[in-house]
C-alpha atoms as a PDB file:
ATOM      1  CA  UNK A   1     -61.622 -18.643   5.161  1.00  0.00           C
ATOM      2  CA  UNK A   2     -59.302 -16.326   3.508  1.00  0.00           C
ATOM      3  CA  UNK A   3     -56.665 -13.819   3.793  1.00  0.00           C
ATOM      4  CA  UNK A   4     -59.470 -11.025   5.063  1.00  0.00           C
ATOM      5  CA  UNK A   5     -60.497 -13.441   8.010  1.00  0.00           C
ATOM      6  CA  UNK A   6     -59.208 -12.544  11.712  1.00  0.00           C
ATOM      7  CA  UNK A   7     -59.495 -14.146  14.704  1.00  0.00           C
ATOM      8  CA  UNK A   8     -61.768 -13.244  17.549  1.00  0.00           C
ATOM      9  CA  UNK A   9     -62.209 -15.311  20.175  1.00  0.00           C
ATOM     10  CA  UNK A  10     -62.721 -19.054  21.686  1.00  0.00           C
ATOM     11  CA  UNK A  11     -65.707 -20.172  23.478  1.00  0.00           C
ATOM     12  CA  UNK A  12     -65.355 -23.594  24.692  1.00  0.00           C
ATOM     13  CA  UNK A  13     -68.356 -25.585  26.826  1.00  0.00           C
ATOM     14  CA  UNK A  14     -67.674 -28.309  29.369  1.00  0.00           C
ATOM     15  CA  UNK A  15     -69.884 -31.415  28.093  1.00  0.00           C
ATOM     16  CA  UNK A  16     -68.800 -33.831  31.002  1.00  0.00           C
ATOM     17  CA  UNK A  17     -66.965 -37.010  28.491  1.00  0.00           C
ATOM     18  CA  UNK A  18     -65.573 -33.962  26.130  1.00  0.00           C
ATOM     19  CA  UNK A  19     -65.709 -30.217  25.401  1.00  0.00           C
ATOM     20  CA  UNK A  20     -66.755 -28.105  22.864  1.00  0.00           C
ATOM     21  CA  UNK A  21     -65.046 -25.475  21.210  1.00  0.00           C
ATOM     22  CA  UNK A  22     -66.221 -22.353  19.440  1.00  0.00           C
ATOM     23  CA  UNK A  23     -63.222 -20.310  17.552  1.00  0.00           C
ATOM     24  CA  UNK A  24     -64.837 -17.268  16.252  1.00  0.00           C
ATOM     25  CA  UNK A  25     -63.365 -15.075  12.896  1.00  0.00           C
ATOM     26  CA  UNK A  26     -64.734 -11.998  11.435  1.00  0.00           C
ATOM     27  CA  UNK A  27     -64.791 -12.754   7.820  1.00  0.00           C
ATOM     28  CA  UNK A  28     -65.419  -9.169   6.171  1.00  0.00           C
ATOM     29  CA  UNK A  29     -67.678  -8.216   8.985  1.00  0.00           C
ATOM     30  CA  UNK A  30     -69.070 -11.184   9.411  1.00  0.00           C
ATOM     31  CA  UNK A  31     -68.591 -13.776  12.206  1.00  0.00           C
ATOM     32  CA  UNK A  32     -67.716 -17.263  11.092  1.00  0.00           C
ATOM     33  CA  UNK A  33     -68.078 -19.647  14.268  1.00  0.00           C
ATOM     34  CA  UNK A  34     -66.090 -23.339  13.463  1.00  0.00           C
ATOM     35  CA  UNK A  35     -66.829 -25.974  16.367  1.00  0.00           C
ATOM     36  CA  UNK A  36     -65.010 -28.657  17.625  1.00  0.00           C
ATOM     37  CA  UNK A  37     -65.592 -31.184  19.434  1.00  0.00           C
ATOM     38  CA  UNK A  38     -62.417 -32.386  22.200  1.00  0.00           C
ATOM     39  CA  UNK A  39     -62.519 -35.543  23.991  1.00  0.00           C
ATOM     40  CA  UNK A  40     -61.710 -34.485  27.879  1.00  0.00           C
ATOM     41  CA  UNK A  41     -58.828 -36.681  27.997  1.00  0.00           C
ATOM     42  CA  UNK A  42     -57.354 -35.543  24.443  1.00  0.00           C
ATOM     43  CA  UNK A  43     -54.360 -32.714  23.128  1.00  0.00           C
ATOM     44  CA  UNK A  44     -55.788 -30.302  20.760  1.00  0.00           C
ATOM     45  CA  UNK A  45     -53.070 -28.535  18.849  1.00  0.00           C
ATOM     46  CA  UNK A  46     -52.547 -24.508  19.295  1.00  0.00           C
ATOM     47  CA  UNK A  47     -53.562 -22.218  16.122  1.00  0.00           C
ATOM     48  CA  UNK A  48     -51.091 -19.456  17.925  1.00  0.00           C
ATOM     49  CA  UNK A  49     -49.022 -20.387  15.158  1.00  0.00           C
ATOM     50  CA  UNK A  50     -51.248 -19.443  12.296  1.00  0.00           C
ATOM     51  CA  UNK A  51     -52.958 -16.593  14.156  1.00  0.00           C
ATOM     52  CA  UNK A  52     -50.625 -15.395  17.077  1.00  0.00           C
ATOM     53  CA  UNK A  53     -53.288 -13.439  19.609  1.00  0.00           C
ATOM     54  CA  UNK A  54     -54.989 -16.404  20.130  1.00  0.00           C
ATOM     55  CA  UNK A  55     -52.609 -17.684  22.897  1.00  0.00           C
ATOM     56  CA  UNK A  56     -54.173 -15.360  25.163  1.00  0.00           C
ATOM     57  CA  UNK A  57     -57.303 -16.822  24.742  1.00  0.00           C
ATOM     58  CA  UNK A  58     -55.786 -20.463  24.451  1.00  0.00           C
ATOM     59  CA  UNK A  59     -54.002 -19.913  28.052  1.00  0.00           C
ATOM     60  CA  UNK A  60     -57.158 -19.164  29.633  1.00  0.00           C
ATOM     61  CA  UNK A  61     -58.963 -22.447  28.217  1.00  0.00           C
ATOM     62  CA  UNK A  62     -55.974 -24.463  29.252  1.00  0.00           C
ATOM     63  CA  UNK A  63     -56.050 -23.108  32.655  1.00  0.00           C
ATOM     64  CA  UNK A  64     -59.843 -23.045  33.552  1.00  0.00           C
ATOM     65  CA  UNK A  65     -61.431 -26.107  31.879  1.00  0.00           C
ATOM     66  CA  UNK A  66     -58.057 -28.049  31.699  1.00  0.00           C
ATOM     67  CA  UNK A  67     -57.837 -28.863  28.386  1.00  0.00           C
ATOM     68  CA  UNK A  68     -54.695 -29.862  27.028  1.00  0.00           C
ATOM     69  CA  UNK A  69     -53.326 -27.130  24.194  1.00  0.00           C
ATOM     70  CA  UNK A  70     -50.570 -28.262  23.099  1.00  0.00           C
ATOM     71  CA  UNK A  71     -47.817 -25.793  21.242  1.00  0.00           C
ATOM     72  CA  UNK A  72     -49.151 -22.803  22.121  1.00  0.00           C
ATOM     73  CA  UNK A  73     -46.693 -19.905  21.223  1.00  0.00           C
ATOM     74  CA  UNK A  74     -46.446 -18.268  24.780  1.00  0.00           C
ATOM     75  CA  UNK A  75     -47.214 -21.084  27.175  1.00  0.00           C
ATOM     76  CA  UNK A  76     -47.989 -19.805  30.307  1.00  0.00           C
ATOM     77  CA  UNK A  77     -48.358 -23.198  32.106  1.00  0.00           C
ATOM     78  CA  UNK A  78     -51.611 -22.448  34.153  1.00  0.00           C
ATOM     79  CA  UNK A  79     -50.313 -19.607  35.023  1.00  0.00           C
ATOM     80  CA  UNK A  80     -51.796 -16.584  33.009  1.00  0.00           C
ATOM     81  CA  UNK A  81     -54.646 -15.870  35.520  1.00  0.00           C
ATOM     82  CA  UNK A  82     -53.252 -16.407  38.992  1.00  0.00           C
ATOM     83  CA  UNK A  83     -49.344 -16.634  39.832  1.00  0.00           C
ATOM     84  CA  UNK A  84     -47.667 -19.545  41.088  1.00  0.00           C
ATOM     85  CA  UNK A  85     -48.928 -20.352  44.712  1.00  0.00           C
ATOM     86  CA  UNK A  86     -51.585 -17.719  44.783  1.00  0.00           C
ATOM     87  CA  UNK A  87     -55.343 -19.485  44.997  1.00  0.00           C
END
C-alpha cells in the first residue's frame, strides 16, 4: 500500500471465540480489503495514528462488539454513540 492509499472504513464480524476485521483502502480507485483475525479476549492496536479518521470508525467497534482498541487517538470510552447514563 502506498502513499496514494486512503482509508475507508472497518467492517468487523462477531465469530463467537474471536472477531474478524475488514479495514478497507481505496488504492487509486480501487478497494484493497486486509482482514484480521482478533481473539475476543485480545487488544488490537489503533491505526488512528497512521491514518487519523479512522478513530471514528474504531470508537464504534470498541463500543458495539467490545473489542479492545487500544491507543486510539480520540478515545471516546464507549461513549461515541450514546452519552454517559443514557441506554
Amino acid at each position: 500500500m502506498g502513499a496514494g492509499a486512503r482509508f475507508m472504513t472497518i467492517t468487523c464480524l462477531d465469530q463467537d471465540d474471536r472477531f474478524e476485521l475488514y479495514y478497507h483502502f481505496d488504492v487509486d480507485g480501487s478497494v484493497l480489503s486486509l482482514r484480521a483475525f482478533v481473539p475476543r479476549a485480545a487488544s488490537l492496536p489503533s491505526i488512528s495514528g497512521v491514518c487519523f479518521c479512522a478513530f471514528l470508525v474504531e470508537n464504534e467497534v470498541k463500543e458495539l462488539f467490545g473489542l479492545n482498541i487500544t491507543d486510539i487517538a480520540i478515545d471516546y470510552k464507549g461513549h461515541l454513540l450514546l452519552a454517559e447514563g443514557m441506554t
